[in-house]
C-alpha atoms as a PDB file:
ATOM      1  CA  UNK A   1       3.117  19.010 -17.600  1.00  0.00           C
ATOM      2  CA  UNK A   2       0.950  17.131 -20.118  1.00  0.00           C
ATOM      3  CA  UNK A   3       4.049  15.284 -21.471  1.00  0.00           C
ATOM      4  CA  UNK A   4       4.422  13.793 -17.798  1.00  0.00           C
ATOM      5  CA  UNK A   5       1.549  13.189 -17.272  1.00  0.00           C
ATOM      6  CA  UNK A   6       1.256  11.010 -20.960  1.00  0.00           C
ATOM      7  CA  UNK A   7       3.656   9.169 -19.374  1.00  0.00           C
ATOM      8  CA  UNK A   8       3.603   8.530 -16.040  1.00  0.00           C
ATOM      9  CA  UNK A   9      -0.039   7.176 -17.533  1.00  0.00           C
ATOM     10  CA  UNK A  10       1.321   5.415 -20.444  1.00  0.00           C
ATOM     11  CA  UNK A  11       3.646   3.395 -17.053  1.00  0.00           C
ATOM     12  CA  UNK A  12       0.580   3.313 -15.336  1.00  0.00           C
ATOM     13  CA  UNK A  13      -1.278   0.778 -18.279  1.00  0.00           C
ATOM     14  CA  UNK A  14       1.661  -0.732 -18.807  1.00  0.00           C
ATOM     15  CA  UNK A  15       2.538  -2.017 -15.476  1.00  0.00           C
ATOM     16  CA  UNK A  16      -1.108  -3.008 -14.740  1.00  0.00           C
ATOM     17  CA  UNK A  17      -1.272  -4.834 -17.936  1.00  0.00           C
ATOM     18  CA  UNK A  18       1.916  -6.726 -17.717  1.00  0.00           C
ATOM     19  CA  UNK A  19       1.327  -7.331 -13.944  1.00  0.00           C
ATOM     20  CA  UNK A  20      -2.094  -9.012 -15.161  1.00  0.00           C
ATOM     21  CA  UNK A  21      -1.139 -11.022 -17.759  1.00  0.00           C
ATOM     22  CA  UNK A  22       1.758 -12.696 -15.578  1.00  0.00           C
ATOM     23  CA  UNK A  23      -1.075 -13.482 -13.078  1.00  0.00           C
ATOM     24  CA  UNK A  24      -3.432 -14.660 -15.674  1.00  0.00           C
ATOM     25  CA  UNK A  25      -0.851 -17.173 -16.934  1.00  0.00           C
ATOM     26  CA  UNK A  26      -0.620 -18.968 -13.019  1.00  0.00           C
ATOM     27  CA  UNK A  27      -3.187 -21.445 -14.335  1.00  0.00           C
ATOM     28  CA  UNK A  28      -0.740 -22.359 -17.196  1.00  0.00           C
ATOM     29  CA  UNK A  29       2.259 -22.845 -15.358  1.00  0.00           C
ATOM     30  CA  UNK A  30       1.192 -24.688 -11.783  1.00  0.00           C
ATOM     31  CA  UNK A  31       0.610 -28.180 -11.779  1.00  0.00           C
ATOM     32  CA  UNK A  32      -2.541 -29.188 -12.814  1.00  0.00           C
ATOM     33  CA  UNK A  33      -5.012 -28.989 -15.852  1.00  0.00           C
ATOM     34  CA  UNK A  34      -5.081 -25.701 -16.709  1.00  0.00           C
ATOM     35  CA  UNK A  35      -8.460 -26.257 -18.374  1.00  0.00           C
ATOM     36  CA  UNK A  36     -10.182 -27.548 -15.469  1.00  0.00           C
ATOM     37  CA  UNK A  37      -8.964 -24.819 -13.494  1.00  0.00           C
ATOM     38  CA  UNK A  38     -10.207 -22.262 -15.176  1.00  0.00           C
ATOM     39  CA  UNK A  39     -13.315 -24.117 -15.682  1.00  0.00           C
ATOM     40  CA  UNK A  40     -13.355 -24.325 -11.650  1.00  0.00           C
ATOM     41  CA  UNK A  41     -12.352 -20.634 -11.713  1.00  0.00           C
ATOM     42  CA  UNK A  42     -15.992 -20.051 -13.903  1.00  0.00           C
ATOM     43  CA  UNK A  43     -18.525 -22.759 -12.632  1.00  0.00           C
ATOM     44  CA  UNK A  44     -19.750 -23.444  -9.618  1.00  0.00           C
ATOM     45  CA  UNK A  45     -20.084 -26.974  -8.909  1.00  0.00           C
ATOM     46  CA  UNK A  46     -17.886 -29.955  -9.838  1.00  0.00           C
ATOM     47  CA  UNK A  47     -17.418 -30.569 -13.538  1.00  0.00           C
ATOM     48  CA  UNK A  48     -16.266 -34.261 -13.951  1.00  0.00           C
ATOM     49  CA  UNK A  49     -18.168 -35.823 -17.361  1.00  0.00           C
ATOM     50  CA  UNK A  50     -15.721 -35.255 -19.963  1.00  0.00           C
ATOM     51  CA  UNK A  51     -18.179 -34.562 -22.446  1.00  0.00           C
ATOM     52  CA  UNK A  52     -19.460 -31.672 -19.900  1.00  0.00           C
ATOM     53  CA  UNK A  53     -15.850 -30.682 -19.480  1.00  0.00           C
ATOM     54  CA  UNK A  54     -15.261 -30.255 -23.620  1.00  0.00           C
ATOM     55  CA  UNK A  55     -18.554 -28.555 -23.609  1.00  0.00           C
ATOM     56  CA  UNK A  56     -17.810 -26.056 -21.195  1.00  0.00           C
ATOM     57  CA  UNK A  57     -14.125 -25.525 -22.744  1.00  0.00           C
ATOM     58  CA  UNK A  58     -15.477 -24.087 -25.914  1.00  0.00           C
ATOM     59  CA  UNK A  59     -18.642 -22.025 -24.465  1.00  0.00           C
ATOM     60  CA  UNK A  60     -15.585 -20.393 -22.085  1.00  0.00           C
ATOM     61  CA  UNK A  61     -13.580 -20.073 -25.051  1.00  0.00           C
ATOM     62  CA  UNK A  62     -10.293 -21.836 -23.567  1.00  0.00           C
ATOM     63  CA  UNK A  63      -9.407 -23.192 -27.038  1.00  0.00           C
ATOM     64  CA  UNK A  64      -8.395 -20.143 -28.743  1.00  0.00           C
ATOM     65  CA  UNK A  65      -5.164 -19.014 -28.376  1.00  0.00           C
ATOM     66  CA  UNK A  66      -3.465 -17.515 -25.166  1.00  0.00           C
ATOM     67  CA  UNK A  67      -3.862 -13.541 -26.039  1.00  0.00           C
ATOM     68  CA  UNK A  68      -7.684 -14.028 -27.137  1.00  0.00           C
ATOM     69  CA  UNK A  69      -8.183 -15.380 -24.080  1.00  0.00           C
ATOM     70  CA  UNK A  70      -6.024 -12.949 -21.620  1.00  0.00           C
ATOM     71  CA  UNK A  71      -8.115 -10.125 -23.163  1.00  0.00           C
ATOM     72  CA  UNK A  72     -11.371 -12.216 -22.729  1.00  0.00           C
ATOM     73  CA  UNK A  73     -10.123 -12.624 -19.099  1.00  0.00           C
ATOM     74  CA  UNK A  74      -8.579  -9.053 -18.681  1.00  0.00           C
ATOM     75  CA  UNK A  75     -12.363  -6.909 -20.041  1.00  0.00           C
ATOM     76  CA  UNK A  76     -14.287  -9.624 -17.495  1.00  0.00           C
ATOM     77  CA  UNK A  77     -11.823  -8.736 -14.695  1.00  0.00           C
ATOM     78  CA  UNK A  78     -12.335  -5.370 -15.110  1.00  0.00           C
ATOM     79  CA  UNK A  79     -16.101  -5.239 -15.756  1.00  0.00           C
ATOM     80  CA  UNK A  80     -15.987  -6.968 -11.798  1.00  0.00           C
ATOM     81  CA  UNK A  81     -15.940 -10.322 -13.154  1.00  0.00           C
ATOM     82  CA  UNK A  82     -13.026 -11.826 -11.374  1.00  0.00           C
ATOM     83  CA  UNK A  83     -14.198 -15.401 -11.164  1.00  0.00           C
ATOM     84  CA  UNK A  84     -15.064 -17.729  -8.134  1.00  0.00           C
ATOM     85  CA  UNK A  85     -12.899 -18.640  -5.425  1.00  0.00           C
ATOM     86  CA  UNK A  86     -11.599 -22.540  -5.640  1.00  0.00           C
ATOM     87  CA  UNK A  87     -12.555 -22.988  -1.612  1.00  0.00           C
ATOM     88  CA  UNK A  88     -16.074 -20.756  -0.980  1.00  0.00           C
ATOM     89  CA  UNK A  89     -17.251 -21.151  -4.533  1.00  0.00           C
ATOM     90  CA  UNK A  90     -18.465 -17.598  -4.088  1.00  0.00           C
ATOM     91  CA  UNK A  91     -17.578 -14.614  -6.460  1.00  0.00           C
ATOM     92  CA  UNK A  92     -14.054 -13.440  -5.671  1.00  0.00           C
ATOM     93  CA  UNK A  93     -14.815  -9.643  -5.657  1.00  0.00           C
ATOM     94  CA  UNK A  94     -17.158 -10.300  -2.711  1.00  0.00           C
ATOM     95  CA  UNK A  95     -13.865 -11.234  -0.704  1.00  0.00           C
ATOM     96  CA  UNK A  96     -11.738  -9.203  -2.182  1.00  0.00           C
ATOM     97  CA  UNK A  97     -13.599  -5.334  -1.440  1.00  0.00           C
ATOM     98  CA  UNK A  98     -14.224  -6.135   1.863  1.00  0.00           C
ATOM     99  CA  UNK A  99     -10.599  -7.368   2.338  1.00  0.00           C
ATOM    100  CA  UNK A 100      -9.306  -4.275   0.939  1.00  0.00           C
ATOM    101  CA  UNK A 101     -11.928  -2.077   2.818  1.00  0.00           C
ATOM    102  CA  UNK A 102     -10.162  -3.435   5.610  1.00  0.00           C
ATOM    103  CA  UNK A 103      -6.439  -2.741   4.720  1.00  0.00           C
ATOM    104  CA  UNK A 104      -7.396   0.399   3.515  1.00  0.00           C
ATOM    105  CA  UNK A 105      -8.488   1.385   7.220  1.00  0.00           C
ATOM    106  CA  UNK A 106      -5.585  -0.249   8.747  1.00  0.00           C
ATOM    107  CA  UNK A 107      -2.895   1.339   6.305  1.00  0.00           C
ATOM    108  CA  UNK A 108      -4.586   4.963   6.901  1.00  0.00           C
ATOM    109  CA  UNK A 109      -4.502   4.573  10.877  1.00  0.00           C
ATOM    110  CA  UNK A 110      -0.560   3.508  10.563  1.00  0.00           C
ATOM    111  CA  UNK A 111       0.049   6.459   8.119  1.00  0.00           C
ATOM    112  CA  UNK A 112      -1.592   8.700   9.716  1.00  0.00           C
ATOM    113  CA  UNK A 113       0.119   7.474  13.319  1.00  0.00           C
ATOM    114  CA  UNK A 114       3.825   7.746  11.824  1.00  0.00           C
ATOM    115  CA  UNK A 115       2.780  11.046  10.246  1.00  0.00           C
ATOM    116  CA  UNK A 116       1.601  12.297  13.377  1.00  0.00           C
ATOM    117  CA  UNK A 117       4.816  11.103  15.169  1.00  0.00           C
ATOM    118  CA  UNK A 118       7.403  11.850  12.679  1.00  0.00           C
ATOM    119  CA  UNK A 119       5.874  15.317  11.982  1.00  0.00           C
ATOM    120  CA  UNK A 120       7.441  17.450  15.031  1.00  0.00           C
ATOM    121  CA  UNK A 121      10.040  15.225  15.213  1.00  0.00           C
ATOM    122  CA  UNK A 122      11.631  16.009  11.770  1.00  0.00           C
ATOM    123  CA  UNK A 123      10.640  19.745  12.375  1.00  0.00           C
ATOM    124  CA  UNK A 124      12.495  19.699  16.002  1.00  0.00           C
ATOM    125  CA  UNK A 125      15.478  17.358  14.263  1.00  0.00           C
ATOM    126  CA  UNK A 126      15.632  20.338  11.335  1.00  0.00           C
ATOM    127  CA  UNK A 127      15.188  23.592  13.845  1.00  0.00           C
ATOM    128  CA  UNK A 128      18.088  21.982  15.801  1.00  0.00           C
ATOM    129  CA  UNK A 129      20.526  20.623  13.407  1.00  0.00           C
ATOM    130  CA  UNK A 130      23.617  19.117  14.367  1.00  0.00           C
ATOM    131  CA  UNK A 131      22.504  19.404  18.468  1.00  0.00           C
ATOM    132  CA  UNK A 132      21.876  16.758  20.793  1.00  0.00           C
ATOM    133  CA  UNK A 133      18.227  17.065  20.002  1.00  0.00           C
ATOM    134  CA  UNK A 134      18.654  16.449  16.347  1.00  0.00           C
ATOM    135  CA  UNK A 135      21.094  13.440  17.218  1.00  0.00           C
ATOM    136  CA  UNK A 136      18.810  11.580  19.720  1.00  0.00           C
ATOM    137  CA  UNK A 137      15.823  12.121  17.117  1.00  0.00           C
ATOM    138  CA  UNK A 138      17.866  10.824  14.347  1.00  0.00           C
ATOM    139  CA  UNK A 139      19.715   7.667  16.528  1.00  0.00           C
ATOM    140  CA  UNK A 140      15.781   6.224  17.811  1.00  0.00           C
ATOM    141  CA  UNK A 141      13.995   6.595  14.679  1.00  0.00           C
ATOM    142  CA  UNK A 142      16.740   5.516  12.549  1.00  0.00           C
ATOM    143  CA  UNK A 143      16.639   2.376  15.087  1.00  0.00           C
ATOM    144  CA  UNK A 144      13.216   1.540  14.071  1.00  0.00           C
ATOM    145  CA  UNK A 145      14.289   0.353  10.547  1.00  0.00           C
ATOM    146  CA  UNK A 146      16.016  -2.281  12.114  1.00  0.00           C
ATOM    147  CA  UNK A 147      12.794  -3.831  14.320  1.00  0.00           C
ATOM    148  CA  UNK A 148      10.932  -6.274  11.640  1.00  0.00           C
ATOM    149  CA  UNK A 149       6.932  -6.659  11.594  1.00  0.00           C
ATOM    150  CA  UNK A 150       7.177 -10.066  12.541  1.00  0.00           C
ATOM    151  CA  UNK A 151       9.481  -8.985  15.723  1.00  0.00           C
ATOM    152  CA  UNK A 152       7.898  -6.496  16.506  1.00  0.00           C
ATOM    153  CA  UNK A 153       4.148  -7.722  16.602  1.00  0.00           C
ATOM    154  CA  UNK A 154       4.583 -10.540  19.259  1.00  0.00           C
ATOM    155  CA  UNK A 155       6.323  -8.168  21.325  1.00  0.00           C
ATOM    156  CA  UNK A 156       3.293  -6.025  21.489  1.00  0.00           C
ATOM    157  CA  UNK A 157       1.087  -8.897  22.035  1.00  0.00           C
ATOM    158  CA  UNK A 158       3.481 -10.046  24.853  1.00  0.00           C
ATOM    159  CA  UNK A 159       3.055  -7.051  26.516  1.00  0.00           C
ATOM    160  CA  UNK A 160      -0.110  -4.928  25.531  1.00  0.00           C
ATOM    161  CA  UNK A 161      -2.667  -8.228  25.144  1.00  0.00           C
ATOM    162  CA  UNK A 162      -0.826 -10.788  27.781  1.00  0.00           C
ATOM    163  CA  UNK A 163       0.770  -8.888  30.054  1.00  0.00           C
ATOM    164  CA  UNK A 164      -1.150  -5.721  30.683  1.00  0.00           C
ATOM    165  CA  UNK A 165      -4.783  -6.663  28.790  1.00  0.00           C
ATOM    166  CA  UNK A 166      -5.374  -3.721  27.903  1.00  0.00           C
ATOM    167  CA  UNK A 167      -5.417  -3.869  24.023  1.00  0.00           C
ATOM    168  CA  UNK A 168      -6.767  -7.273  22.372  1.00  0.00           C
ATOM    169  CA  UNK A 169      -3.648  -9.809  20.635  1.00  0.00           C
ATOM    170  CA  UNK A 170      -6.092 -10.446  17.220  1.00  0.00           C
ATOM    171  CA  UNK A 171      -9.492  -9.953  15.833  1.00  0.00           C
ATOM    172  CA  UNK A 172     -11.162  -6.900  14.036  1.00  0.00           C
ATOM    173  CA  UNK A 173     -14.244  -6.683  16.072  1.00  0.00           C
ATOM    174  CA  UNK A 174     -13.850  -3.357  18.185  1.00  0.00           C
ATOM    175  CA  UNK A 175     -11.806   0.222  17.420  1.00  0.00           C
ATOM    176  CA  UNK A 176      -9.223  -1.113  20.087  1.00  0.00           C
ATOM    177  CA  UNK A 177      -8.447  -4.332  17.600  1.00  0.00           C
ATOM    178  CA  UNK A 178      -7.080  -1.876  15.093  1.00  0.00           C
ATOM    179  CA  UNK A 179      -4.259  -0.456  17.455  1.00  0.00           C
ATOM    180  CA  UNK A 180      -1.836  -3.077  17.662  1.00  0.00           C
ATOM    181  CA  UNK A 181      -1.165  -3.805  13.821  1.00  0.00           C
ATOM    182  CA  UNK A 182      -1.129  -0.454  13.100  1.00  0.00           C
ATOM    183  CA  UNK A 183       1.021   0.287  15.710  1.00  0.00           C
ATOM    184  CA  UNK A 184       3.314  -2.067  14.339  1.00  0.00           C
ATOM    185  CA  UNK A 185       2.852  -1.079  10.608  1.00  0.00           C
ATOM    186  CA  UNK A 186       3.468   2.659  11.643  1.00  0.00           C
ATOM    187  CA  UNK A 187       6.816   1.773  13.524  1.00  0.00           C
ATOM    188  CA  UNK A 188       9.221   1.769  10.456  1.00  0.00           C
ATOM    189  CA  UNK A 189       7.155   4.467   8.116  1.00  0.00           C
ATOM    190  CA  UNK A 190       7.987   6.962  11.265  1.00  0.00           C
ATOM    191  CA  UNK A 191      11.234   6.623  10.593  1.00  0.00           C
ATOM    192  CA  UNK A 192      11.591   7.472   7.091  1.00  0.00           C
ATOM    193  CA  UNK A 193       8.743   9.955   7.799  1.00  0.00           C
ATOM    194  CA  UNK A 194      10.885  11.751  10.065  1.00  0.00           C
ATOM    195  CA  UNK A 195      14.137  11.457   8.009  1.00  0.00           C
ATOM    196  CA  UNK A 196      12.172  13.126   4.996  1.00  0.00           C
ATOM    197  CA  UNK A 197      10.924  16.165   7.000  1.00  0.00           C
ATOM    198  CA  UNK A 198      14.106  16.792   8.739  1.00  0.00           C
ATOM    199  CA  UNK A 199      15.885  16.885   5.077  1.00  0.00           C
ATOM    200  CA  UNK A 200      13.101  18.794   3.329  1.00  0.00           C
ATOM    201  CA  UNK A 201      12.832  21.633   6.108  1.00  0.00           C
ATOM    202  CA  UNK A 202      17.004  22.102   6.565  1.00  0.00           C
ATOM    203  CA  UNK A 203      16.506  22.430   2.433  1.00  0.00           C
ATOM    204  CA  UNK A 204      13.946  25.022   3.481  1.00  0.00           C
ATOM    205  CA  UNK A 205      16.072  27.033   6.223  1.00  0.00           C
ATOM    206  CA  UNK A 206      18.737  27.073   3.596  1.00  0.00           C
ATOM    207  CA  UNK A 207      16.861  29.316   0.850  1.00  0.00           C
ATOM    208  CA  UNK A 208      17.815  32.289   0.005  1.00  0.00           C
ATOM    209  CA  UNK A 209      14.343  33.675   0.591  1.00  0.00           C
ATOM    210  CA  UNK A 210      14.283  33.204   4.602  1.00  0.00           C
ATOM    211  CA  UNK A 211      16.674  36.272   5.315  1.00  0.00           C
ATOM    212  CA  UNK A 212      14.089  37.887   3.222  1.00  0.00           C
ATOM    213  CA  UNK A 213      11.282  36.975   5.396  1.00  0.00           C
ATOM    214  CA  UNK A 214      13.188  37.961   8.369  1.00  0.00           C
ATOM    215  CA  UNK A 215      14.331  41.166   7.557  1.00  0.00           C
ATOM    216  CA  UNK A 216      10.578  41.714   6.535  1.00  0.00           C
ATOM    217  CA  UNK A 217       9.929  41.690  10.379  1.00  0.00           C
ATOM    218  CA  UNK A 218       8.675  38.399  10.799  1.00  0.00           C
ATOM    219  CA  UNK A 219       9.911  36.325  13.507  1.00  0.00           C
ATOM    220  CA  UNK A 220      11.259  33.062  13.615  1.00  0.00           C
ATOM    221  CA  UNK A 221       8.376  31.186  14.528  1.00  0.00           C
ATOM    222  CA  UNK A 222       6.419  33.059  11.998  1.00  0.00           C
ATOM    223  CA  UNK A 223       9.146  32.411   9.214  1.00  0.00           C
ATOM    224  CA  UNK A 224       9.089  28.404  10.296  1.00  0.00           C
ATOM    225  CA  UNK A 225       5.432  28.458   9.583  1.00  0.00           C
ATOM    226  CA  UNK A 226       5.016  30.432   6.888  1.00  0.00           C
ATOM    227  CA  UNK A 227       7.955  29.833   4.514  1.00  0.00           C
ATOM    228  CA  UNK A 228       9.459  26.762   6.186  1.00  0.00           C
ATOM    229  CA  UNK A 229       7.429  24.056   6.759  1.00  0.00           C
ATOM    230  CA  UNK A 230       5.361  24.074   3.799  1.00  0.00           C
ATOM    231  CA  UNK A 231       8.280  23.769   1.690  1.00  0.00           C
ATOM    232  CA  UNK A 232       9.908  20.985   3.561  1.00  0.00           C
ATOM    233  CA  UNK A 233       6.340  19.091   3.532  1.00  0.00           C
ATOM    234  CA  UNK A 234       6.747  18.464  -0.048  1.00  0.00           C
ATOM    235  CA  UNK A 235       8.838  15.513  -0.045  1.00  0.00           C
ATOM    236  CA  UNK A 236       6.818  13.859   2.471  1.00  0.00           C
ATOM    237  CA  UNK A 237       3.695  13.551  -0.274  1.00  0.00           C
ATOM    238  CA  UNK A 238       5.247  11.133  -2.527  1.00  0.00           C
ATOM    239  CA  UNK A 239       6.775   9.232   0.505  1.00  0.00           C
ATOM    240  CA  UNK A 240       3.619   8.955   1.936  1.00  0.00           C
ATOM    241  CA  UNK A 241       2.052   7.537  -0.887  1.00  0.00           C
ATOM    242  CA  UNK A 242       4.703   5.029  -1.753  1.00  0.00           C
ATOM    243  CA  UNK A 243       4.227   3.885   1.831  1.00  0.00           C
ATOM    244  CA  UNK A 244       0.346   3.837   1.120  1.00  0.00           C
ATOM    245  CA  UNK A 245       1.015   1.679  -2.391  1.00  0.00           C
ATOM    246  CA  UNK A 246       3.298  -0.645  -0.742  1.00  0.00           C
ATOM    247  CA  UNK A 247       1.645  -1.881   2.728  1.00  0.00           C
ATOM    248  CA  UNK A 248      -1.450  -2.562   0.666  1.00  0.00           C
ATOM    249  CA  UNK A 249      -0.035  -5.979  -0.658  1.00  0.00           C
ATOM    250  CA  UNK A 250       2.997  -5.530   2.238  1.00  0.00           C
ATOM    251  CA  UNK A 251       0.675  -5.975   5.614  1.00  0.00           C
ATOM    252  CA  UNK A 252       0.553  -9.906   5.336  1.00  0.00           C
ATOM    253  CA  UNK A 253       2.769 -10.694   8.117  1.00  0.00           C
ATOM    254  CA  UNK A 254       1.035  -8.538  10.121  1.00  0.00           C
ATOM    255  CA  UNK A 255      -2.668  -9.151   9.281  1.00  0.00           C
ATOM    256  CA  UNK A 256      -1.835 -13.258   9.396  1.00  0.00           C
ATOM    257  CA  UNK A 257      -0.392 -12.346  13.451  1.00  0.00           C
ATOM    258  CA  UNK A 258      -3.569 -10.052  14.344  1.00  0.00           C
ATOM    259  CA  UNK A 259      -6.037 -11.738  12.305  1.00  0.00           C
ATOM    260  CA  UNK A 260      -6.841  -9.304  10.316  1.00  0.00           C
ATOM    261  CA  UNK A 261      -9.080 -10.108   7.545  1.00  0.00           C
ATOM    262  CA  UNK A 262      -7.573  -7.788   5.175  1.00  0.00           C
ATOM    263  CA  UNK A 263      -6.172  -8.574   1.750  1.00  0.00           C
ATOM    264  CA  UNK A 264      -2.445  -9.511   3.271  1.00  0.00           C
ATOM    265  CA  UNK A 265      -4.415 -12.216   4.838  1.00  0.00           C
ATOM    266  CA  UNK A 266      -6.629 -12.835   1.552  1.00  0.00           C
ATOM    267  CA  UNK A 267      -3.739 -13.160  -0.208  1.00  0.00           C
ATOM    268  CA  UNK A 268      -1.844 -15.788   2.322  1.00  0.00           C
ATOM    269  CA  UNK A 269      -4.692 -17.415   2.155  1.00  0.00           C
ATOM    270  CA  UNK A 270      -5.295 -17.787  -1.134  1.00  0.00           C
ATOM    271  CA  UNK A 271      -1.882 -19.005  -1.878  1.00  0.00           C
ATOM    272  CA  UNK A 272      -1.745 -21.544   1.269  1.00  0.00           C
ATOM    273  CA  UNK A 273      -4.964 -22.989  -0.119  1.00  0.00           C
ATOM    274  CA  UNK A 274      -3.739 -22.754  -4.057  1.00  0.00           C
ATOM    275  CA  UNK A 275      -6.834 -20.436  -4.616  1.00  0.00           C
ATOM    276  CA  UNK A 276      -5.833 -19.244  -8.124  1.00  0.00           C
ATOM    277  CA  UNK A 277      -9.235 -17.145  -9.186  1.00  0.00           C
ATOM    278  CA  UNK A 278      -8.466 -15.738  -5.565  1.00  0.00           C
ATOM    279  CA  UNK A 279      -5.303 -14.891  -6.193  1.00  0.00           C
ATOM    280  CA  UNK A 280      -5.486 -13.760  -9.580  1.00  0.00           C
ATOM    281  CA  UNK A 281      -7.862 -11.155  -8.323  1.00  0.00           C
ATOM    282  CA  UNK A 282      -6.194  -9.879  -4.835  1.00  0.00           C
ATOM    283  CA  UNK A 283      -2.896  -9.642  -7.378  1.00  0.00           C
ATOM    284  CA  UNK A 284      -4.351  -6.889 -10.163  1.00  0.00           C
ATOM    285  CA  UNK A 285      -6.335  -5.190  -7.915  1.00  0.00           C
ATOM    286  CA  UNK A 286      -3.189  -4.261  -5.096  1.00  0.00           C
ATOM    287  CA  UNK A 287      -0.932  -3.932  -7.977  1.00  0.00           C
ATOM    288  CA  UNK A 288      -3.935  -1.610  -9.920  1.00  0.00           C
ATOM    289  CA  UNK A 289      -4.381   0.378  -6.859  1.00  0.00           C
ATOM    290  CA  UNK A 290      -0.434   0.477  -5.981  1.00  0.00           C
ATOM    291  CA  UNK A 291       0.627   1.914  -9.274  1.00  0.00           C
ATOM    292  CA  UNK A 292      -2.093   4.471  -9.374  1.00  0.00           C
ATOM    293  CA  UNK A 293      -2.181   5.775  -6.172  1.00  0.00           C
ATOM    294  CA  UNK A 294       2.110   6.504  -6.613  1.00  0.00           C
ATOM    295  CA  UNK A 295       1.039   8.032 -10.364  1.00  0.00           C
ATOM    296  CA  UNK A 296      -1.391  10.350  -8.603  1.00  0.00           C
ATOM    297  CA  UNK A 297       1.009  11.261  -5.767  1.00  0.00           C
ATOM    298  CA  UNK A 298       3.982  12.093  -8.404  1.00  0.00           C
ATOM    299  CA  UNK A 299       1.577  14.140 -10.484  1.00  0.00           C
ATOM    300  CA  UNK A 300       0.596  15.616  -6.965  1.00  0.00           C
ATOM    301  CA  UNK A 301       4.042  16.888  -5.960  1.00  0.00           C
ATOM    302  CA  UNK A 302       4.881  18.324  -9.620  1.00  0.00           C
ATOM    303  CA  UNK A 303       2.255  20.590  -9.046  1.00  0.00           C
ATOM    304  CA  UNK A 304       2.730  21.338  -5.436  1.00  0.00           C
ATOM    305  CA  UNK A 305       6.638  21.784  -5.682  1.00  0.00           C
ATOM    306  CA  UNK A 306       6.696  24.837  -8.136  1.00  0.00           C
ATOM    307  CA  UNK A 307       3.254  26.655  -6.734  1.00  0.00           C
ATOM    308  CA  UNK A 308       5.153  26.099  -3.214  1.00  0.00           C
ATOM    309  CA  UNK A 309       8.748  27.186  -4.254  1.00  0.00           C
ATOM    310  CA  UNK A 310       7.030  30.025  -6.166  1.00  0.00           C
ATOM    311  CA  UNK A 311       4.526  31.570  -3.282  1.00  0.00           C
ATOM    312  CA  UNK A 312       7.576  31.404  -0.927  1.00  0.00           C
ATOM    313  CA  UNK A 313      10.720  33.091  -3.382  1.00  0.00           C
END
């Protein structure tokens, strides 16, 4: 276990650290004086004496060479230094927390919606394997995969905001704004959702243990909930969090449609407007968070898979 988890850390550092320094070279290789855009990136104001400029250039330190500086760049980033934003000239963590405040609400709702849907689907899919019911549950959510975010949010609009009002089309102002884009975030999750619990629980039914459990006296509703379920729960952990990890950088199209200000938007936004400091910033923090959160959830499921498959044998 501690040899894992060396190195699903030792990925961990290594993909946040190679993810940052691509995104701290961006300056270097878009058009432009790299200088002055860091120095932008720094100093608030607009820095146009030369002398001021070559002043400024060696109190930031943007002489010395290229690693100096991307470790300069990488201990201020992480001590919440992250720069100031090209277009507000305001600190770029102040946008980007409350952006990903807001993702991080919209991503749980449309987890916790497919979860909630896919949940006694898979379960009903699994209990009746190979029957009609397993068929039509497997034929509609395997459809979803094929109904893209940026499909599938003006249809909602269309008819939920324009044609019935009873949801609003954009905005994050009330509990109803949330419903739509994470209705239409939760749409293709449910599908894998519901594809991992139907595998994990026939897995399940298939153990040698469940005659066991029968013949013990319990029944078969008792067996399903006792020895079944858990076990075919499992695989659903790391799904979920991969699904977690990846709509955090993966809502944009739908939080540019709903107006969402969350950090899909801040993101689009920052690259419409060539906001590098902005950029820079949204970039290590989603990919920070991302590999992390899939670290945890793998060092999660080592431990739950043997305590499970033990407790149950």
């Amino acid at each position: 276990m501690m040899t894992f988890l060396a190195k699903r850390t030792a990925t961990l550092v290594a993909a946040v650290l190679l993810s940052s320094f691509a995104v701290f070279l961006i300056p270097y290789v878009t058009p432009g004086d790299p200088v002055l855009k860091i120095i932008r990136s720094r100093v608030a104001g607009d820095i146009v004496d030369d002398s001021a400029v070559q002043a400024l250039s060696e109190s930031l330190g943007l002489h010395d060479p290229l690693p100096v500086q991307y470790l300069r760049w990488l201990g201020d980033f992480f001590s919440g230094d992250m720069g100031l934003s090209h277009i507000s000239r305001t600190p770029v963590v102040d946008q980007v927390m409350p952006a990903l405040g807001v993702t991080f609400s919209l991503v749980v709702v449309a987890l916790g919606i497919a979860a909630l849907v896919s949940l006694p689907l898979g379960i009903a899919a699994a209990l009746r394997q190979g029957g009609k019911t397993d068929k039509l549950i497997t034929t509609i959510t395997q459809s979803f995969i094929a109904m893209p975010e940026y499909w599938l949010a003006p249809l909602l609009v269309l008819v939920f905001a324009l044609k019935l009002s009873v949801l609003p089309s954009a905005g994050w102002n009330t509990a109803s704004s949330v419903v739509l884009p994470a209705a239409t975030l939760a749409l293709r999750p449910i599908s894998f959702f519901t594809s991992a619990v139907r595998s994990g629980m026939i897995e399940a039914l298939e153990a040698e243990h469940i005659p066991a459990a029968r013949a013990r006296g319990l029944s078969r509703v008792q067996t399903v909930v006792r020895h079944v379920v858990p076990n075919g729960l499992v695989p659903l952990s790391t799904l979920f969090a991969v699904w977690f990890a990846g709509l955090l950088g993966g809502s944009v199209i739908v939080e540019v449609i709903f107006a969402v200000p969350g950090m899909g938007r801040l993101l689009y936004d920052a690259v419409v407007n060539s906001d590098i400091p902005l950029a820079q910033g949204g970039v290590v923090v989603v990919v920070a968070l991302a590999v992390t959160i899939t670290t945890l959830a793998d060092f999660v499921h080592r431990i739950l898979s043997p305590k499970v498959g033990g407790t149950l044998a």
